[in-house]
C-alpha atoms as a PDB file:
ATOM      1  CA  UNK A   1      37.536  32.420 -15.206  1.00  0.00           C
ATOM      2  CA  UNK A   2      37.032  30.037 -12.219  1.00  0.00           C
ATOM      3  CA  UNK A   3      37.807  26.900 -11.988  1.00  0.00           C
ATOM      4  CA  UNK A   4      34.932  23.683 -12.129  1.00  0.00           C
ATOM      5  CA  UNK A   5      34.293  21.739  -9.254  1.00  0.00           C
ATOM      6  CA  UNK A   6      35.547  18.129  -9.711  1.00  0.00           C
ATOM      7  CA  UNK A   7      32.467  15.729 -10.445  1.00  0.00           C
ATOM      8  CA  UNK A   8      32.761  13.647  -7.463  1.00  0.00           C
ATOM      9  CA  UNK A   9      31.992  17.329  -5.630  1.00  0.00           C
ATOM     10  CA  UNK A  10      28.342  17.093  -7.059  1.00  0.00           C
ATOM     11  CA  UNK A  11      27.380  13.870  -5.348  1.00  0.00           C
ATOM     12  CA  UNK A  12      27.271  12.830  -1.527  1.00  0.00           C
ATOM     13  CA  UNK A  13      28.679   9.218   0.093  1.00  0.00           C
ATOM     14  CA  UNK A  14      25.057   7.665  -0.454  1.00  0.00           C
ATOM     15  CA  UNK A  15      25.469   7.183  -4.475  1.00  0.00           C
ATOM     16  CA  UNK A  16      28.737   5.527  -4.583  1.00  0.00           C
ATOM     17  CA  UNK A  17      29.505   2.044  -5.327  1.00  0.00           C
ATOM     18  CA  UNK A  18      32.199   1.825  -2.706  1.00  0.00           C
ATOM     19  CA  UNK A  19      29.944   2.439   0.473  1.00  0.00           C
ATOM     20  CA  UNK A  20      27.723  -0.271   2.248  1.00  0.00           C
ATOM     21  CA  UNK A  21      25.173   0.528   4.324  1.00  0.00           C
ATOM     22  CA  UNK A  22      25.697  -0.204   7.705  1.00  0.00           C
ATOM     23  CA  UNK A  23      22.495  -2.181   8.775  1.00  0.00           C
ATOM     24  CA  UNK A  24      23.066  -2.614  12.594  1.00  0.00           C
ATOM     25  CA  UNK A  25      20.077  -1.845  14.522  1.00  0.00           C
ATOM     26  CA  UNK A  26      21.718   1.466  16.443  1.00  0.00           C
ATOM     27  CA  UNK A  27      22.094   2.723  12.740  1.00  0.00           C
ATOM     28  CA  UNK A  28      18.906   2.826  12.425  1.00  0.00           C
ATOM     29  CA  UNK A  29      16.487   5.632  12.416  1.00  0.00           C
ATOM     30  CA  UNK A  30      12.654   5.631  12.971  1.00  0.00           C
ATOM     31  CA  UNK A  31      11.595   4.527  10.058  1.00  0.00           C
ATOM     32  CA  UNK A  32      14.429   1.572   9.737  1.00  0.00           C
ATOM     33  CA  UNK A  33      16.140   3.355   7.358  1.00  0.00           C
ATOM     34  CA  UNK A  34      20.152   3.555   8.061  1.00  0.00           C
ATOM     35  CA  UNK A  35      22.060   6.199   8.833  1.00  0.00           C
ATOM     36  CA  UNK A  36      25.308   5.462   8.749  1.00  0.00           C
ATOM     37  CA  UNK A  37      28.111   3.951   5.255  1.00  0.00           C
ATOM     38  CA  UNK A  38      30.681   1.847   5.576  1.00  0.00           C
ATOM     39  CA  UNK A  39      33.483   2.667   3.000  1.00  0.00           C
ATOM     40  CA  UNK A  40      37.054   1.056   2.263  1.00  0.00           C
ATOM     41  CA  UNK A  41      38.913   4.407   2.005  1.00  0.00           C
ATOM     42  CA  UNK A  42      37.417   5.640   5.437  1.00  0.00           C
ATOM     43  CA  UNK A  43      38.423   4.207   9.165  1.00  0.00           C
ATOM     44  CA  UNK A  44      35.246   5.233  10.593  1.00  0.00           C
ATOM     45  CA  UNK A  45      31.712   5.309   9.429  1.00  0.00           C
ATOM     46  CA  UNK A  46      29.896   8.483   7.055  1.00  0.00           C
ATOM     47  CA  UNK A  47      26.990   9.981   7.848  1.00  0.00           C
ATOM     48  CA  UNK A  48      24.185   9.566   4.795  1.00  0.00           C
ATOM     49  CA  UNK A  49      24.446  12.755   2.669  1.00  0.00           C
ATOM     50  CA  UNK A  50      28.149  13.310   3.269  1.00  0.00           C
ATOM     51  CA  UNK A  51      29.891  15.052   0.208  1.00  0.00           C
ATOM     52  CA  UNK A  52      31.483  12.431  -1.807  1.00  0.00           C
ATOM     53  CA  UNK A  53      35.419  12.123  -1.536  1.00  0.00           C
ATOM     54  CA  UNK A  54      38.517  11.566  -4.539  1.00  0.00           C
ATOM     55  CA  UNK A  55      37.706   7.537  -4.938  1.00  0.00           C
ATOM     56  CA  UNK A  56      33.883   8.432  -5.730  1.00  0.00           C
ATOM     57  CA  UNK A  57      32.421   5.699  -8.091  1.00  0.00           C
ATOM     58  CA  UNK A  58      28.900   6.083  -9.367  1.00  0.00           C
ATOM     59  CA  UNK A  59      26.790   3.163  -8.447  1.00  0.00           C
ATOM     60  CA  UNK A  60      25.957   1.423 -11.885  1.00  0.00           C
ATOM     61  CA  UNK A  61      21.877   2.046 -13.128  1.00  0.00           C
ATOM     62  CA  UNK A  62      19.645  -1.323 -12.414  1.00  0.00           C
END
């Protein structure tokens, strides 16, 4: 029997609590929407849909 995935494998960078957008004009795309995170456990910036890493945190519901 195999193995499941960890849950922090089923979600990307986007939906954790940890990353900030990074709202710098160059981040930008054409719509104004940003393409780049800012996290604490990363020294550079993640691309938007990245697979989620160990210190995922689900963003609390509004």
């Amino acid at each position: 029997m195999a193995a499941q995935a960890p849950e922090y494998k089923k979600h990307v960078c986007d939906e954790c609590a940890l990353a900030e957008w990074d709202m710098k004009f160059p981040n930008l795309d054409m719509w104004g929407k940003p393409t780049l995170l800012r996290c604490p456990h990363q020294k550079f910036a993640i691309i938007r849909g990245t697979q989620a890493c160990g210190n995922f945190k689900m963003k609390e519901s509004k």
